[in-house]
Protein backbone atom coordinates (compact mmCIF):
# COMPACT_ATOMS: atom_id res chain seq x y z
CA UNK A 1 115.67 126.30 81.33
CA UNK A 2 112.92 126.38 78.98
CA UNK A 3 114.51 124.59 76.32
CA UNK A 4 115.81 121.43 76.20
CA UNK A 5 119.64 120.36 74.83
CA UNK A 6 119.75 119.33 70.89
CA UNK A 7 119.03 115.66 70.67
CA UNK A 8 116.85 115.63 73.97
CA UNK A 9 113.04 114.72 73.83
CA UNK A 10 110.53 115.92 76.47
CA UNK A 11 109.79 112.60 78.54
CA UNK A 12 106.03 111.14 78.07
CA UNK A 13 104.33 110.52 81.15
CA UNK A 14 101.85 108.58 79.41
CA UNK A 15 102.89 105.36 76.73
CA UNK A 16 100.85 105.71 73.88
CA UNK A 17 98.22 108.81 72.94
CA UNK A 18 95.03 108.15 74.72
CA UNK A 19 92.25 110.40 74.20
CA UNK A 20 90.92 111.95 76.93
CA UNK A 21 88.19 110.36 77.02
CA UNK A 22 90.21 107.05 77.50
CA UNK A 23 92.05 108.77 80.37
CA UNK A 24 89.12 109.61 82.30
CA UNK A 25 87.40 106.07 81.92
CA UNK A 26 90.69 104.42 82.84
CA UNK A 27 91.12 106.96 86.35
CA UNK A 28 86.73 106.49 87.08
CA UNK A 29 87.39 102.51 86.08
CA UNK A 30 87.80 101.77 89.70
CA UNK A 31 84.91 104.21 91.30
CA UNK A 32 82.49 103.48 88.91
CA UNK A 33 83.41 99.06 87.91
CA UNK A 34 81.20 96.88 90.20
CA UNK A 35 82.93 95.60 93.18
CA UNK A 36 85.08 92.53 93.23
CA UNK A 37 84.43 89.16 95.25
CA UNK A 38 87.85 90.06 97.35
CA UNK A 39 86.05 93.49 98.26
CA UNK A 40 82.57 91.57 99.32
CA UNK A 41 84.86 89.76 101.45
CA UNK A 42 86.66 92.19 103.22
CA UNK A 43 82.97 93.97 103.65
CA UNK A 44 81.68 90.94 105.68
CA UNK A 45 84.65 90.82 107.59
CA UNK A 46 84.05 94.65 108.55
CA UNK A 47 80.48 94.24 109.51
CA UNK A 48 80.77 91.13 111.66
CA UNK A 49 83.71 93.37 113.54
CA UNK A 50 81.25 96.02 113.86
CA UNK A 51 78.99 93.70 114.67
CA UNK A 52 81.39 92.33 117.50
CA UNK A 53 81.63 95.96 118.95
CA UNK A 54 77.92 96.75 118.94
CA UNK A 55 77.87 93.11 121.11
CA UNK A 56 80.56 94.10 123.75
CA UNK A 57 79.63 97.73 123.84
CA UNK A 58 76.33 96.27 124.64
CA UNK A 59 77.25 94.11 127.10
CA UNK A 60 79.52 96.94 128.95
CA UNK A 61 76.75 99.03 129.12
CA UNK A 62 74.39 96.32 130.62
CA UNK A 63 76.75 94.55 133.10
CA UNK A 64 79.13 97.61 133.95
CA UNK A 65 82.78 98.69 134.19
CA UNK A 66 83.61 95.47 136.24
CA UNK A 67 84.16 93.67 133.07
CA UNK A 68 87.36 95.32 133.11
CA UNK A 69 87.47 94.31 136.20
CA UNK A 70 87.42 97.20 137.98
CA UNK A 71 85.56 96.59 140.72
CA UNK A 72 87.00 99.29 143.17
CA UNK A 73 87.26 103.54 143.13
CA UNK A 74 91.19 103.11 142.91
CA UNK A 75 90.70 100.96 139.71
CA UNK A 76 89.46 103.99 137.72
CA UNK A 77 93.03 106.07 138.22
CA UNK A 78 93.81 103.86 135.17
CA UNK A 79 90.56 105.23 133.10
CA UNK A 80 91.03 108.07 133.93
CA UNK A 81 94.47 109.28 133.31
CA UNK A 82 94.38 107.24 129.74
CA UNK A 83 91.58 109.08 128.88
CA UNK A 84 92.92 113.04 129.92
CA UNK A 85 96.03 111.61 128.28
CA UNK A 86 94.28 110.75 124.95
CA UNK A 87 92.08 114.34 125.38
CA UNK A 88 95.41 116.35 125.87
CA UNK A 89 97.16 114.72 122.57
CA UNK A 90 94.24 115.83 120.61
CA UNK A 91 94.29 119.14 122.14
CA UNK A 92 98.06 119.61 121.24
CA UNK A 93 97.71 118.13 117.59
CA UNK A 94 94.99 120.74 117.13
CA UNK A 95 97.23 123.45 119.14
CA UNK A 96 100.24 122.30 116.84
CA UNK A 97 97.90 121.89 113.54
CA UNK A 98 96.66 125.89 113.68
């Protein structure tokens, strides 16, 4: 398996013959360039969100659970069993991940 059939060139997996040098600027070219007006964008976008959830987690904390309108003990069965739900899939990921 080591050598190839007569006429049969090893494939290139890059065109050309950059330098290594050229590699590494081309692979640190999108780390390293200054960010585009697209990315600026999507940045605002993400801090008025977070933004938006520092507001209503606020707000939940200062006016209660009866924004969810939950106003009633039987209400909270819901809350409850979504959260022990959400607990026991992350225990069985990590039981299943070990």
């Amino acid at each position: 398996m080591d050598k190839l059939p007569e006429g049969v060139t090893e494939p290139r997996w890059i065109a050309g013959s950059p330098t290594l040098k050229q590699v590494t600027a081309d692979i640190a070219q999108p780390i390293e360039g200054k960010p585009t007006k697209l990315w600026y964008a999507c940045f605002a976008i993400a801090a008025l969100c977070l933004l938006d959830l520092l507001g209503m987690a606020t707000y939940l904390i200062a006016r209660g659970i009866g924004v969810w309108g939950l106003n009633n003990s039987v209400g909270w069965a819901f809350d409850i069993t979504n959260f022990v739900f959400w607990i026991g899939i992350g225990h069985a990921g990590t039981l299943i991940s070990r």
